[in-house]
Protein backbone atom coordinates (compact mmCIF):
# COMPACT_ATOMS: atom_id res chain seq x y z
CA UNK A 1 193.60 196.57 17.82
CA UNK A 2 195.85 196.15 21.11
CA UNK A 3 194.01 193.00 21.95
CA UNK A 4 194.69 191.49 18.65
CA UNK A 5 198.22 192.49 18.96
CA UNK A 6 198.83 190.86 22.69
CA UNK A 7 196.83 188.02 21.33
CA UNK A 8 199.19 187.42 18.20
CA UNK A 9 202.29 188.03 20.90
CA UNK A 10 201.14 185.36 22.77
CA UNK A 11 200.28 182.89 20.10
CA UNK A 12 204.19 183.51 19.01
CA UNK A 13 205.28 182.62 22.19
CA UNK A 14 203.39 179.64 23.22
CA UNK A 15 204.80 178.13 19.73
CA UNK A 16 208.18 179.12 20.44
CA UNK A 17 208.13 177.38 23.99
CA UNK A 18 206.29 174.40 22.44
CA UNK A 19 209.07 174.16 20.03
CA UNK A 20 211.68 174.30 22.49
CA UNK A 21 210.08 171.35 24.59
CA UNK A 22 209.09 169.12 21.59
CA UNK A 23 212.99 169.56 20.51
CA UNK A 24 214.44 168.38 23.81
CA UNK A 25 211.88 165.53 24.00
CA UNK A 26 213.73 164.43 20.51
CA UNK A 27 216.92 164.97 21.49
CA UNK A 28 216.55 162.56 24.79
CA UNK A 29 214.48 159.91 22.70
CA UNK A 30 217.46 159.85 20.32
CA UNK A 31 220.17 159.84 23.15
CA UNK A 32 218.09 156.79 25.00
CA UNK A 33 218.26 154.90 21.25
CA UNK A 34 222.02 155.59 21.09
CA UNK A 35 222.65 154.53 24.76
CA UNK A 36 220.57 151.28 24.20
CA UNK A 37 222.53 150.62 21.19
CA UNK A 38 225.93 151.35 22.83
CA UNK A 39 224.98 148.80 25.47
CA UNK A 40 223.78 146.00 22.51
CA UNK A 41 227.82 146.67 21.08
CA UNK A 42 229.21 146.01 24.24
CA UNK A 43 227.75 142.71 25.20
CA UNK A 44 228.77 141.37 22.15
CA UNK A 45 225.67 139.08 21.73
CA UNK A 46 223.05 138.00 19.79
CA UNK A 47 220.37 141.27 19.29
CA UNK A 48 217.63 139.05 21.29
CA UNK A 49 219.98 138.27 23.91
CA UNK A 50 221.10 141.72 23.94
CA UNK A 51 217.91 142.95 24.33
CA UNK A 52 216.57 140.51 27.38
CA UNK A 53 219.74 141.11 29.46
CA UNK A 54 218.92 145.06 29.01
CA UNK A 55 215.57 144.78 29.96
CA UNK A 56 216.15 142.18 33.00
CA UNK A 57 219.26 144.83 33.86
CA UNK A 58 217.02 148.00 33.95
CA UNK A 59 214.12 145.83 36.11
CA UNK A 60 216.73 144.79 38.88
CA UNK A 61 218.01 148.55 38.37
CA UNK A 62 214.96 150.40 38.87
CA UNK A 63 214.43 148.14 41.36
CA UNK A 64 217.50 149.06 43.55
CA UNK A 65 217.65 152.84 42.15
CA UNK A 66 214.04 153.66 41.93
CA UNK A 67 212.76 156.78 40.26
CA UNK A 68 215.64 157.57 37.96
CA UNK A 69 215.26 157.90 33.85
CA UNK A 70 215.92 155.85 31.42
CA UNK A 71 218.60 157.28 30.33
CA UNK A 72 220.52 156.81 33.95
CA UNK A 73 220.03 152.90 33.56
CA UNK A 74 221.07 152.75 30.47
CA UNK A 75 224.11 154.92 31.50
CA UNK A 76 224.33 152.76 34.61
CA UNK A 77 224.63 149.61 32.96
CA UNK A 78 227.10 150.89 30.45
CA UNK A 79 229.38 151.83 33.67
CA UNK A 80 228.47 148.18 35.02
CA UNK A 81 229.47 146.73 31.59
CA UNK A 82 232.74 148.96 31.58
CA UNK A 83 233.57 147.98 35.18
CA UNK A 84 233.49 144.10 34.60
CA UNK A 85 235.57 144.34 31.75
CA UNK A 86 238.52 145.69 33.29
């Protein structure tokens, strides 16, 4: 009867912690999309062009600053776009 009890314990547990983890994973896809999209706004182009001059920005980014996330070069290139407009 114990062993049933620690096993139900841990069962709780492991689904508690997986829940934690899947909702952070969520919440950092979603702040990537809204970073990406605050970056399309601010070049005020076309979404294609948009979208090349992001991607070529995070290459030559995670080329000078490697091993940061995604969410740094996006953050990165909104302080770039911020700085030239000034």
């Amino acid at each position: 009867m114990e062993l049933v009890i620690i096993a139900g314990i841990i069962v709780v547990v492991f689904l508690l912690l997986r829940s934690l983890l899947l909702k952070k994973g969520g919440q950092k896809r979603s702040n990537i999309k809204q970073l990406y999209s605050e970056c399309q706004k601010k070049l005020r182009l076309p979404p294609d062009k948009a979208d090349t001059y992001i991607n070529e920005h995070i290459t030559r980014l995670k080329e000078k600053y490697p091993g940061q996330s995604e969410e740094w070069y996006l953050e990165k290139i909104l302080i770039d776009l911020e700085r030239d407009r000034r």
